[in-house]
N, C-alpha and C. Protein backbone atom coordinates (compact mmCIF):
# COMPACT_ATOMS: atom_id res chain seq x y z
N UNK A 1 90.80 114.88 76.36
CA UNK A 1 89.51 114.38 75.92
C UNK A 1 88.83 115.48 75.12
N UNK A 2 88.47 114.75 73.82
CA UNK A 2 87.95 115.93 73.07
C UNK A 2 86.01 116.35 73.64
N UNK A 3 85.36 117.42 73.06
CA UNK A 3 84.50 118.29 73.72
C UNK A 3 83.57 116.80 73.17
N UNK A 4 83.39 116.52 71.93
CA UNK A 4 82.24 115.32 71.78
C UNK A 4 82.37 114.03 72.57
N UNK A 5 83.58 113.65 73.17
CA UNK A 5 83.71 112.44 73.60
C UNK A 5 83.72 112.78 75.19
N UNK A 6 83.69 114.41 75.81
CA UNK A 6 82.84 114.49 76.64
C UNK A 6 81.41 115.05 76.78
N UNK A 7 81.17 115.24 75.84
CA UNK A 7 79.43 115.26 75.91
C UNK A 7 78.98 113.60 76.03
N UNK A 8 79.39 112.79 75.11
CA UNK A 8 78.68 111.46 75.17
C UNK A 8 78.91 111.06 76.09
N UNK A 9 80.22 111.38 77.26
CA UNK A 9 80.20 110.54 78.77
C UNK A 9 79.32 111.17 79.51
N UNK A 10 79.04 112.70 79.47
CA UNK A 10 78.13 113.38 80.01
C UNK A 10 76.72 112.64 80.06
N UNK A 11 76.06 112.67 78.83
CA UNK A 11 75.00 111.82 78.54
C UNK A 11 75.06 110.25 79.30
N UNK A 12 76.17 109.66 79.02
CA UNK A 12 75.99 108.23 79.99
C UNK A 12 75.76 108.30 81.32
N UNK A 13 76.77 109.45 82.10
CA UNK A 13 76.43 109.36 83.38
C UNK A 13 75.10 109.96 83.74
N UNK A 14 75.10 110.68 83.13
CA UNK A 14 73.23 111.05 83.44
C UNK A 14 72.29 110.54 83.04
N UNK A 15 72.32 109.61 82.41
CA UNK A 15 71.23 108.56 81.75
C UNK A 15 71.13 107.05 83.37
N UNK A 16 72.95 107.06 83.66
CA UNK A 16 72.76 106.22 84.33
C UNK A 16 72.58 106.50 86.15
N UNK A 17 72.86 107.82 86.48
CA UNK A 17 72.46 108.21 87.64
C UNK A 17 70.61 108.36 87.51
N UNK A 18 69.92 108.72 85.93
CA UNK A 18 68.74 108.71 86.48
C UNK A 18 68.22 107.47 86.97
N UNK A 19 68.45 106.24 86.13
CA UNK A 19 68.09 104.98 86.26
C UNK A 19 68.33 104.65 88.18
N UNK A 20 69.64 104.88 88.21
CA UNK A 20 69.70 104.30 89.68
C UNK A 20 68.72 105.57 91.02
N UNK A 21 68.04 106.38 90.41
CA UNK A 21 67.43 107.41 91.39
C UNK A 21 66.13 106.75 91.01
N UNK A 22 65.83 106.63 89.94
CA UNK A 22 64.44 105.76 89.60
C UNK A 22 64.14 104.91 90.70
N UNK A 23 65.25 103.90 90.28
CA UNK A 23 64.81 102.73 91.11
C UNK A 23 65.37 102.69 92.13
N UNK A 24 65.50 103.53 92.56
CA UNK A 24 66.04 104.05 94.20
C UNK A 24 64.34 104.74 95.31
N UNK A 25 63.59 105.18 94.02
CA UNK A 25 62.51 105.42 94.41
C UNK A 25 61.57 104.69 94.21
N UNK A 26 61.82 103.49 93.29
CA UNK A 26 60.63 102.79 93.43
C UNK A 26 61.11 101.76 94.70
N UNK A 27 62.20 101.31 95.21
CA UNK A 27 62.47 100.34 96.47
C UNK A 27 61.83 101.15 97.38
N UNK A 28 62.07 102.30 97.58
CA UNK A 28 61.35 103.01 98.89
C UNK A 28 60.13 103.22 98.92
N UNK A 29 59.22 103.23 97.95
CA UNK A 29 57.66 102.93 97.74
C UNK A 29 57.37 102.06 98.05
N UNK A 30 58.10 100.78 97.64
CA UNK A 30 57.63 99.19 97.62
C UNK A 30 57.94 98.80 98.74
N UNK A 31 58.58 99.69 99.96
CA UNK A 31 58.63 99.00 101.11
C UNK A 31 57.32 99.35 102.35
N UNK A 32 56.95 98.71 103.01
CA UNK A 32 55.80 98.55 103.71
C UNK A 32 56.18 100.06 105.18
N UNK A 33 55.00 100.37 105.07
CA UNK A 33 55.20 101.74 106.05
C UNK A 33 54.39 101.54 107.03
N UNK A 34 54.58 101.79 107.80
CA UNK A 34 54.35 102.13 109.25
C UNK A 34 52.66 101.56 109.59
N UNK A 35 52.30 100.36 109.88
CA UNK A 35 50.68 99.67 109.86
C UNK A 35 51.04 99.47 111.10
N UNK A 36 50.02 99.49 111.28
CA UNK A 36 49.69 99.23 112.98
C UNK A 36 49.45 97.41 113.33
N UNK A 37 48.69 96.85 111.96
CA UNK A 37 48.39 95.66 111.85
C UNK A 37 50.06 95.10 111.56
N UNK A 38 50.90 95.27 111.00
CA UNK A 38 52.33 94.93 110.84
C UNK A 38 52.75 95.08 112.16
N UNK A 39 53.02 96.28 112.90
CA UNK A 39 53.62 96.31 113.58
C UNK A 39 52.97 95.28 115.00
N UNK A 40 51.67 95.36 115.66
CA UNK A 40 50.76 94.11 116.44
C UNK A 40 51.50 93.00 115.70
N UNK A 41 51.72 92.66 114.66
CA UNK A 41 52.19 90.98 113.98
C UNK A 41 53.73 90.67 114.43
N UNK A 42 54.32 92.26 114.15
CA UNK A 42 55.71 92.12 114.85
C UNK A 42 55.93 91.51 116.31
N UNK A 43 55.24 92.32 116.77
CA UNK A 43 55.54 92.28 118.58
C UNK A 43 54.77 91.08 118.85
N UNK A 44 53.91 90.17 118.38
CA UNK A 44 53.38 88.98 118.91
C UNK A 44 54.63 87.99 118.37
N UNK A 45 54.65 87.95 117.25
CA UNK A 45 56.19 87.28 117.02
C UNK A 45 57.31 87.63 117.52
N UNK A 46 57.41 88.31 118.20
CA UNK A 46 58.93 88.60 118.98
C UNK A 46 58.47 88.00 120.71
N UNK A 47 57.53 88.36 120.83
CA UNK A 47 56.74 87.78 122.18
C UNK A 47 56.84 85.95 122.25
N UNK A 48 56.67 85.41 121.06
CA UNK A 48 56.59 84.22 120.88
C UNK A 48 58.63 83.60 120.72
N UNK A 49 59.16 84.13 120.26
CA UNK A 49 60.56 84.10 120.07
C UNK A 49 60.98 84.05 121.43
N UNK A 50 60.62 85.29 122.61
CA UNK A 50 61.24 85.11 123.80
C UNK A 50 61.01 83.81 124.62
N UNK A 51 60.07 83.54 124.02
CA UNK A 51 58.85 82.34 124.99
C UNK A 51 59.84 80.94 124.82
N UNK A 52 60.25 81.11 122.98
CA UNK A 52 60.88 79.88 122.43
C UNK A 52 62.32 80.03 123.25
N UNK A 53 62.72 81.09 123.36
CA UNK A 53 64.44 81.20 124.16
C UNK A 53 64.52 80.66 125.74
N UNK A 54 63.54 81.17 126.14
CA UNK A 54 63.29 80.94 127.53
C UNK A 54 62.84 79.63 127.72
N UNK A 55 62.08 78.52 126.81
CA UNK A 55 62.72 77.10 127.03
C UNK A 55 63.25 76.69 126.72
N UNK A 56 63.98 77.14 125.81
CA UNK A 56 65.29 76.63 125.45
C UNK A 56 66.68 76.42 126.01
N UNK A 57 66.35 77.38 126.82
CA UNK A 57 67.35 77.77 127.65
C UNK A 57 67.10 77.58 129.26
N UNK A 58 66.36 76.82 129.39
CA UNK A 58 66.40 76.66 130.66
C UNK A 58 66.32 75.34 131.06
N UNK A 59 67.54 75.52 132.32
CA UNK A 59 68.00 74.05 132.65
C UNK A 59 67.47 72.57 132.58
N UNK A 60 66.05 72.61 132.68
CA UNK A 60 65.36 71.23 133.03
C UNK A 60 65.40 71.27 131.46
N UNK A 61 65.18 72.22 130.28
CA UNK A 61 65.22 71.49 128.77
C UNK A 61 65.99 70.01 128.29
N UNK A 62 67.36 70.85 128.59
CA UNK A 62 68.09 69.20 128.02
C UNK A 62 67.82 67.85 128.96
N UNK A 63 67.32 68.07 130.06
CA UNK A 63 67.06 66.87 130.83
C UNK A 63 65.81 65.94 130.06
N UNK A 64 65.14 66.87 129.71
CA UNK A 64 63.48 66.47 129.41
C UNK A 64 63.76 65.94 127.93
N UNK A 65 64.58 66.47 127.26
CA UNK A 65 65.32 65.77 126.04
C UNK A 65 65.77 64.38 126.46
N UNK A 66 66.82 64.63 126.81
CA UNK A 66 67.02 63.02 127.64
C UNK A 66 65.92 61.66 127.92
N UNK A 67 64.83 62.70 128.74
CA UNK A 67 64.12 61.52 129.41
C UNK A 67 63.46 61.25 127.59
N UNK A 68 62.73 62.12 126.48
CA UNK A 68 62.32 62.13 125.43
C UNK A 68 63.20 60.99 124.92
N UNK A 69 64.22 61.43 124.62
CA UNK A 69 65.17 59.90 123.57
C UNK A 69 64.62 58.73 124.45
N UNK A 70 64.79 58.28 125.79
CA UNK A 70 64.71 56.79 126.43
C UNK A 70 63.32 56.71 126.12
């Protein structure tokens, strides 16, 4: 490989590693950090999820389905 036709790959890969560090830093900006109001929203929705498993899953459910269809 001659010296100009590695300078111009030189130039590509560093044109294209900056691009992907760019926007490697703008995803990590744009993601939501550490709120206290996020995190309270989390744990009431996960609170509500267990609530939904736990009748779901428990024995008298599919009965009460049953009696529901007749």
């Amino acid at each position: 490989m001659e010296s100009g036709q590695f300078f111009i790959l030189s130039i590509i890969i560093v044109v294209f590693g900056a691009r992907i560090f760019r926007d490697h830093l703008r995803l990590k900006q744009s993601q939501p950090r550490e709120n206290p109001h996020y995190q309270a929203r989390i744990d009431t929705l996960e609170q509500r999820v267990r609530t939904l498993e736990r009748i779901v899953t428990d024995k008298g459910y599919d009965l009460k389905r049953e009696f529901d269809k007749l």
